[in-house]
Protein backbone atom coordinates (compact mmCIF):
# COMPACT_ATOMS: atom_id res chain seq x y z
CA UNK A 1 0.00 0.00 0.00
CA UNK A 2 2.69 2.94 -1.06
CA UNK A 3 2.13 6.06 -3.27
CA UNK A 4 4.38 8.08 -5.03
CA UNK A 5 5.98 11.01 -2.64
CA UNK A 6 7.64 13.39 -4.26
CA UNK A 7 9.37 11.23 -6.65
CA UNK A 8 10.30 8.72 -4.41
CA UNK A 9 7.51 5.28 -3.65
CA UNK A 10 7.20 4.95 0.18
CA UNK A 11 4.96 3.01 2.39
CA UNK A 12 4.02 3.75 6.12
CA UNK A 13 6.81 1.11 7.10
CA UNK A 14 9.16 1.22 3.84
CA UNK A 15 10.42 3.49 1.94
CA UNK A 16 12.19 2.67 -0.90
CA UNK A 17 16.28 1.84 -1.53
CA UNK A 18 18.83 3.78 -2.81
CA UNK A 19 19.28 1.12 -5.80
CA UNK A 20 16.09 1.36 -7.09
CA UNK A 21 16.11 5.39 -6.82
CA UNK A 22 19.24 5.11 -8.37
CA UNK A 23 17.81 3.07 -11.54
CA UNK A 24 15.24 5.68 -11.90
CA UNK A 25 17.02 8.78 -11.61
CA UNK A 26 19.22 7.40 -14.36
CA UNK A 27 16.47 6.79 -16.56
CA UNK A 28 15.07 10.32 -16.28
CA UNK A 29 18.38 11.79 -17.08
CA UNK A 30 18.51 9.91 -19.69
CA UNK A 31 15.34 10.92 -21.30
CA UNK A 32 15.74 14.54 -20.84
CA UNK A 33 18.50 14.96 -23.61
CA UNK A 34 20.97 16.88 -21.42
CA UNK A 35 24.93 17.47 -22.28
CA UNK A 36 27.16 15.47 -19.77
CA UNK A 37 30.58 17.52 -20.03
CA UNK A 38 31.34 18.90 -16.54
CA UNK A 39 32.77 16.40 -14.98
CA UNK A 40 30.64 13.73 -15.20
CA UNK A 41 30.18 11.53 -18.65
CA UNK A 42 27.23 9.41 -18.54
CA UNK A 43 23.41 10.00 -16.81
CA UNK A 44 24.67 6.93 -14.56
CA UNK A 45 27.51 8.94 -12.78
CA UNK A 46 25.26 12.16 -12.21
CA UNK A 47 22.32 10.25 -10.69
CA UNK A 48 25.35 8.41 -8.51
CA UNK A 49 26.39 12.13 -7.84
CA UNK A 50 22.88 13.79 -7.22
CA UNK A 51 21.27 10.88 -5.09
CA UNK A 52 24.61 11.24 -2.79
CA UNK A 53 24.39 15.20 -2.52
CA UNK A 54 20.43 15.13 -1.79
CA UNK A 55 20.66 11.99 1.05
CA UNK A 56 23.62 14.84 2.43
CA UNK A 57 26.39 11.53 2.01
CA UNK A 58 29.96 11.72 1.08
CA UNK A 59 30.54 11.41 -2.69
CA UNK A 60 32.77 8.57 -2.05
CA UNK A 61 29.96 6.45 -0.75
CA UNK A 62 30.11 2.93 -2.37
CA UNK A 63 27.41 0.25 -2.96
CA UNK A 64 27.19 -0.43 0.74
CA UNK A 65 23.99 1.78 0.97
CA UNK A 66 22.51 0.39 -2.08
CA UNK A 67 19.85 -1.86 0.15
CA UNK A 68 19.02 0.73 2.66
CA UNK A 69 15.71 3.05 2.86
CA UNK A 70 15.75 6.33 1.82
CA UNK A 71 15.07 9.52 3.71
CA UNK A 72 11.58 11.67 2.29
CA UNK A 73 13.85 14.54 2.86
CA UNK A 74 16.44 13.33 0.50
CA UNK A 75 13.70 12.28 -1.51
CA UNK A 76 12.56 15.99 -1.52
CA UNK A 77 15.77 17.60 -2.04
CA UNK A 78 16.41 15.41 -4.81
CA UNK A 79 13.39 16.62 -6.82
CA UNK A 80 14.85 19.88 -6.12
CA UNK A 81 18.05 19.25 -7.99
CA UNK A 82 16.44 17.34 -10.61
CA UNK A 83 14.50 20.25 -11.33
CA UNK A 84 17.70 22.55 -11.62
CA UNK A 85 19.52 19.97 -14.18
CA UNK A 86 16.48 18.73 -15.87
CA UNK A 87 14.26 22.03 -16.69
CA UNK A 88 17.03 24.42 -15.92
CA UNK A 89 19.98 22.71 -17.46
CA UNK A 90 22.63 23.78 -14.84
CA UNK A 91 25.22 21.21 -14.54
CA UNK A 92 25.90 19.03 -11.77
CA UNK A 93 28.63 20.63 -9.95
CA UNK A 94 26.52 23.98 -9.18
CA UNK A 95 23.66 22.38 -8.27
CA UNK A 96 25.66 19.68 -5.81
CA UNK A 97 28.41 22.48 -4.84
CA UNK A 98 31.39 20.57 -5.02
CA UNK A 99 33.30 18.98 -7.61
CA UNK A 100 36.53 16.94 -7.63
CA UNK A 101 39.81 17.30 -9.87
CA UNK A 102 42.14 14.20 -9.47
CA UNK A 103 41.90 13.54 -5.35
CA UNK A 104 40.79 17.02 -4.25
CA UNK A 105 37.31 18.17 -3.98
CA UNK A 106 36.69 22.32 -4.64
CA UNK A 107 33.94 24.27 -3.56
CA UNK A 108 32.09 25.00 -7.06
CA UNK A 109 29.25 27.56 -8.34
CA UNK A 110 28.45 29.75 -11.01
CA UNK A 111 31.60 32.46 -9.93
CA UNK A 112 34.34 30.36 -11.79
CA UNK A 113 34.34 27.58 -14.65
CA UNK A 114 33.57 24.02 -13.04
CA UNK A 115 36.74 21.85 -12.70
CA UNK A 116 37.85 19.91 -15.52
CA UNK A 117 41.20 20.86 -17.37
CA UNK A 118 42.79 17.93 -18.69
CA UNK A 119 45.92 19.98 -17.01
CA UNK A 120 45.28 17.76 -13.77
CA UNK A 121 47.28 14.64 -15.52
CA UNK A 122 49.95 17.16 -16.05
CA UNK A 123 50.02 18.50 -12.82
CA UNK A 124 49.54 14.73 -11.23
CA UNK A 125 52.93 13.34 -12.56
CA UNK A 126 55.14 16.25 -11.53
CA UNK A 127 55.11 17.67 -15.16
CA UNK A 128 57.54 14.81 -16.09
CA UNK A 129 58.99 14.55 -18.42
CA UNK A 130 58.76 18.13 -19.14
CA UNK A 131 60.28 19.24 -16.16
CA UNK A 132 63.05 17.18 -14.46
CA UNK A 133 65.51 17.32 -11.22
CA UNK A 134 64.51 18.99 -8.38
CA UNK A 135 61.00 20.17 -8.08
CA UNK A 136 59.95 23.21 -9.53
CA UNK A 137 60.04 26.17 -7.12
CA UNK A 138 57.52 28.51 -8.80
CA UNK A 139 53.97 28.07 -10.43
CA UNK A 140 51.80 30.74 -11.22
CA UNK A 141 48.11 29.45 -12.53
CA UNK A 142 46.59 32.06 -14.58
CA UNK A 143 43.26 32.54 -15.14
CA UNK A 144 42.80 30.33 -12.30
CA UNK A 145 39.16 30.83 -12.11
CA UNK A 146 38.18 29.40 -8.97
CA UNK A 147 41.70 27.82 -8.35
CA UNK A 148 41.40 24.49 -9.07
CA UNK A 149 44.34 23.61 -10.84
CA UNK A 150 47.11 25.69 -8.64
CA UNK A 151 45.99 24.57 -5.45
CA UNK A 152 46.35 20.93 -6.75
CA UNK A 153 49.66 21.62 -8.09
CA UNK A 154 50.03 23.43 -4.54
CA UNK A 155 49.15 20.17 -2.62
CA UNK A 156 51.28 17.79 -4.94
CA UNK A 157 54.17 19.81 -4.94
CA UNK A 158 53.89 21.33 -1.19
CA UNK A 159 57.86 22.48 -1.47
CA UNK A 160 56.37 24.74 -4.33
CA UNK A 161 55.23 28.11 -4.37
CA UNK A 162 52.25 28.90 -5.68
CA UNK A 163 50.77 32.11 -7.39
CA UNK A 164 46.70 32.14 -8.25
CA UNK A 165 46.10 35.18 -11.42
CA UNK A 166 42.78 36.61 -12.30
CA UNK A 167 41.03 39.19 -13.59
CA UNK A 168 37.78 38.77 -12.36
CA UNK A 169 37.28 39.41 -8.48
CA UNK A 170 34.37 37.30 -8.11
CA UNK A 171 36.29 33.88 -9.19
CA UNK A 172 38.90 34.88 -7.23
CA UNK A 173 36.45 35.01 -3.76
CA UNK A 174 35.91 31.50 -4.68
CA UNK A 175 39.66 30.53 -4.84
CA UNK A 176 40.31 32.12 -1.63
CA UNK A 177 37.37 30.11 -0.14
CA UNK A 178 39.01 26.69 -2.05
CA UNK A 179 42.16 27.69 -0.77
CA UNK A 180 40.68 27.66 2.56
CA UNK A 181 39.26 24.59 2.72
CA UNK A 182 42.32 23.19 2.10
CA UNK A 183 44.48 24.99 4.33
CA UNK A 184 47.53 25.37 1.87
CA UNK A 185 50.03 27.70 3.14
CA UNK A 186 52.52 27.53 0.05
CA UNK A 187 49.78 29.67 -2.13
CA UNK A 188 49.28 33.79 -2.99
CA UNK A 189 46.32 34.97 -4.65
CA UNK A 190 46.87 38.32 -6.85
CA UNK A 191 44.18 40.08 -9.20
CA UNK A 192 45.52 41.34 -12.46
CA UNK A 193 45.07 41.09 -16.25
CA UNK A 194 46.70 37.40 -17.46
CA UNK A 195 50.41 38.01 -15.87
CA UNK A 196 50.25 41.64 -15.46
CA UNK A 197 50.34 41.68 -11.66
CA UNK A 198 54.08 39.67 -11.92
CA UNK A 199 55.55 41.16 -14.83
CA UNK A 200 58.76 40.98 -15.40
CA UNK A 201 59.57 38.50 -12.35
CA UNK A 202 61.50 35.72 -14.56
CA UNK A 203 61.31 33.45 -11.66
CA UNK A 204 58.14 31.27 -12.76
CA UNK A 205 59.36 27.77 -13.37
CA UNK A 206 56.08 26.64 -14.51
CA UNK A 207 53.10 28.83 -15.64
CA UNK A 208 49.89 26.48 -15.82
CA UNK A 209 47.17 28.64 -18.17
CA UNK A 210 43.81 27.57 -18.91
CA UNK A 211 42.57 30.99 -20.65
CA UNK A 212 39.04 31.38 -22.73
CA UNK A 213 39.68 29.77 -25.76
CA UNK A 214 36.73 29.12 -27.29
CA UNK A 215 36.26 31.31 -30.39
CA UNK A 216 32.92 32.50 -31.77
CA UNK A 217 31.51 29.46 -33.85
CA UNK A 218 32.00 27.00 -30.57
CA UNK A 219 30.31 29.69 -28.58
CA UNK A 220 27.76 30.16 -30.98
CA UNK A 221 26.81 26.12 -30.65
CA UNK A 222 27.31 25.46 -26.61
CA UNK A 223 24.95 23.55 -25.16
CA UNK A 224 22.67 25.11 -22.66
CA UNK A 225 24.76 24.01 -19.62
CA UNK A 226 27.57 26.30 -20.59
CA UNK A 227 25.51 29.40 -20.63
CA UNK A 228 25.38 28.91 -16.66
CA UNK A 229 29.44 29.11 -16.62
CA UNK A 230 30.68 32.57 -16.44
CA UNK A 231 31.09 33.46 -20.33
CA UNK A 232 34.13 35.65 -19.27
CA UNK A 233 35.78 32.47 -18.88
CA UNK A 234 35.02 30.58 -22.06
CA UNK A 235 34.74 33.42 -25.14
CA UNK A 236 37.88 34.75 -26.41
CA UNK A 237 37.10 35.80 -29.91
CA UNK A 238 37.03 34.52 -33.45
CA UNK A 239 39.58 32.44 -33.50
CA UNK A 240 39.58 31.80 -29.47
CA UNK A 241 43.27 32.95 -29.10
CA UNK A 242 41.74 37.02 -28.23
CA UNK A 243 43.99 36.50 -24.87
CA UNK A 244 46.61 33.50 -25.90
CA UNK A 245 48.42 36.47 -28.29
CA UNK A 246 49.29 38.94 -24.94
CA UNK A 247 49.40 35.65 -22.51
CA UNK A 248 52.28 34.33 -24.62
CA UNK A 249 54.28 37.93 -24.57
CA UNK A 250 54.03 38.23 -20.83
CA UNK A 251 55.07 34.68 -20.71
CA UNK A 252 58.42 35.19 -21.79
CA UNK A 253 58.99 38.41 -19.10
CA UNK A 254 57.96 35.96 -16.16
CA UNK A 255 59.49 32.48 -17.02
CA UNK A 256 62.35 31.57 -15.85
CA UNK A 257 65.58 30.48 -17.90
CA UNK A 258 64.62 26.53 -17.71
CA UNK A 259 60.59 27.63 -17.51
CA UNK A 260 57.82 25.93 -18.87
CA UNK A 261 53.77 27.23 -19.80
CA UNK A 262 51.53 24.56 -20.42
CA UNK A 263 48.78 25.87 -22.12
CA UNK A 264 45.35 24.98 -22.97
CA UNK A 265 43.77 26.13 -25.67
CA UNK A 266 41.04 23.25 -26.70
CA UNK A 267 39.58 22.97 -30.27
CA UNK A 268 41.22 26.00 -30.99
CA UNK A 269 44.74 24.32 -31.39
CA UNK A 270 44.70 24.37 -34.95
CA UNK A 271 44.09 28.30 -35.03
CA UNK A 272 46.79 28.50 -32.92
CA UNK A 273 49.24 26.19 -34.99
CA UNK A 274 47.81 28.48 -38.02
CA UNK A 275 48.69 31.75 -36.42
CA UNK A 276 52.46 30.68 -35.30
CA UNK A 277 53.33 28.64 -38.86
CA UNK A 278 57.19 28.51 -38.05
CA UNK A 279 56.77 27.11 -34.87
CA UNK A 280 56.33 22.89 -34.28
CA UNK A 281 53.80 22.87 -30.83
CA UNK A 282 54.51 19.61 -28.76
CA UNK A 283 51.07 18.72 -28.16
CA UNK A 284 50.56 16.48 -24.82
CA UNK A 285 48.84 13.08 -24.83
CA UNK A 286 46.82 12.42 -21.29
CA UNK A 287 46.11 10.15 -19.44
CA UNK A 288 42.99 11.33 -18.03
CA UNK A 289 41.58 12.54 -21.05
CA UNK A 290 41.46 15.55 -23.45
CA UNK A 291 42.96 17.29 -25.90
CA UNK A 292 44.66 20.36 -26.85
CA UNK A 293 47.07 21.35 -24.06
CA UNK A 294 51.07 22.05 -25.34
CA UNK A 295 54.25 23.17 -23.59
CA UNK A 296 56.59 25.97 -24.43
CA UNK A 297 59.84 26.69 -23.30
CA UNK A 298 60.27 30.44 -22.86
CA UNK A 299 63.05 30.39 -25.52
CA UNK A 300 60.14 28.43 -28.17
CA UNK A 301 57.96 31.21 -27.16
CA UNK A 302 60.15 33.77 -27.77
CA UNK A 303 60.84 32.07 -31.21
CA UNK A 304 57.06 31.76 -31.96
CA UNK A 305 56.55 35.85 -31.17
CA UNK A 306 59.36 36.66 -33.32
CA UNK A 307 58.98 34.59 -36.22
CA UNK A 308 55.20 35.78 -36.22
CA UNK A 309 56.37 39.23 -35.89
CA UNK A 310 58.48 38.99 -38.49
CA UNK A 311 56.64 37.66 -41.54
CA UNK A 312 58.51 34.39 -41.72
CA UNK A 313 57.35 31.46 -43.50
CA UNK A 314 57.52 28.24 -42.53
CA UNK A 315 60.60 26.14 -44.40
């Protein structure tokens, strides 16, 4: 004798299991046509992901809870969220307010981009083979957004210093309350334009820089779940490289002799092999995924800008 409760089939005595609100979760996702690209790739890990946040249990719950009741309050919250991703289209991250990059979890909402540079593998295996000996003792992230990516590299490489760069004041509010929650002492946070605020340094060993980089056709085609991301963060022009140009000239004023920039530029790689013909980009293959992220040595930089600057063709 049960009856459907806000999404959820209970009974006086039973209510029913996380497996079976699992199932159906999934299957609603998966009728509603939505985009799975921020952090989570299939309607099967968001419903995982959503039923968690809503019962208030640690995303690293396993199938131990599969068999036990659940809550009406979780039931009720969930109906809440699956209104916001269903109707609303706002990814999973915002609505849950978390969301992990390799073993760190970061406090996520509609301030910064959600988590999810391929630059984590990078960042994971100590930028080998890129950079080798002793550990690097400078990284600036630019564009840092919420943070994500330097206070990983912060955590991994505690001996490291670590410098978060943004223009926008509002990501950066987030990053400070990221940077918080992890209670890293080996990290600065400085607002600026790209690398204005450390100009002329030439003491960065590594510069990590995920920049907007999505040029005008991609942003003309994003699916509705990137309209909730901060579009300051994503456009960057025709050809997405609007900020890639000046982030590559301040590069070579803050590297250091031996530095490196790993840079992210997306499906705009090709515009930016286009735009610097005599240089060959060394385009990294990861482990976790993704594509179009290269590294530059400050003197291949310096090559790029002035073979572009002077006209020359490719041999």
């Amino acid at each position: 004798m049960g009856r459907w409760y806000h999404g959820c089939f209970w009974s006086v005595v039973i209510l029913n299991n996380f497996r079976q609100l699992l199932i159906r979760t999934q299957a609603r996702l998966e009728r509603a046509d939505l985009w799975f690209g921020h952090g989570y790739e299939s309607a099967h890990d968001e419903a995982v992901a959503l039923v968690l946040a809503a019962a208030d249990l640690p995303h690293t719950t396993g199938a131990e809870i599969l068999e036990q009741e659940v809550p009406v309050a979780a039931c009720e919250q969930l109906e809440h969220f699956m209104d916001r991703r269903i109707h609303q289209r706002e990814p999973v991250a915002y609505i849950i307010g978390h969301a992990a990059l390799g073993p760190l979890s970061f406090i996520t909402d509609s301030r910064a981009l959600v988590p999810r540079s391929p630059l984590m593998a990078t960042i994971q295996s100590g930028f080998y083979p890129w950079w080798q000996g002793e550990g690097p003792q400078s990284i600036v992230d630019v564009c840092c957004g919420g943070g994500s990516l330097g206070l990983l590299a912060a955590w991994a490489l505690p001996e490291s210093q670590v410098t978060l760069l943004d223009i926008d004041a509002r990501a950066l509010s987030l990053a400070r309350e990221n940077l918080a929650l992890h209670k890293l002492t080996n990290v600065q946070i400085k607002e600026g334009d790209l690398l204005e605020p450390i100009l002329g340094s030439e003491n960065t060993d590594i510069i990590l820089a995920n920049p907007p980089y999505v040029d005008a056709l991609d942003m003309a085609s994003l699916p509705d779940e990137y309209h909730h991301e901060p579009q300051l963060a994503l456009a960057a022009g025709v050809d997405g490289l609007d900020l890639v140009h000046r982030l590559m000239a301040q590069a070579t004023s803050v590297l250091s002799p031996n530095g490196l920039l790993f840079l992210e530029v997306g499906n705009s790689w090709e515009a930016l092999e286009a735009a610097y013909p005599c240089s060959a980009f060394t385009w990294l293959e990861l482990e976790s995924g993704g594509h179009g992220v290269c590294v530059l040595s400050r003197d291949e930089i310096s090559h790029a800008i002035h073979t572009k600057h002077n006209g020359l063709e490719k041999v």
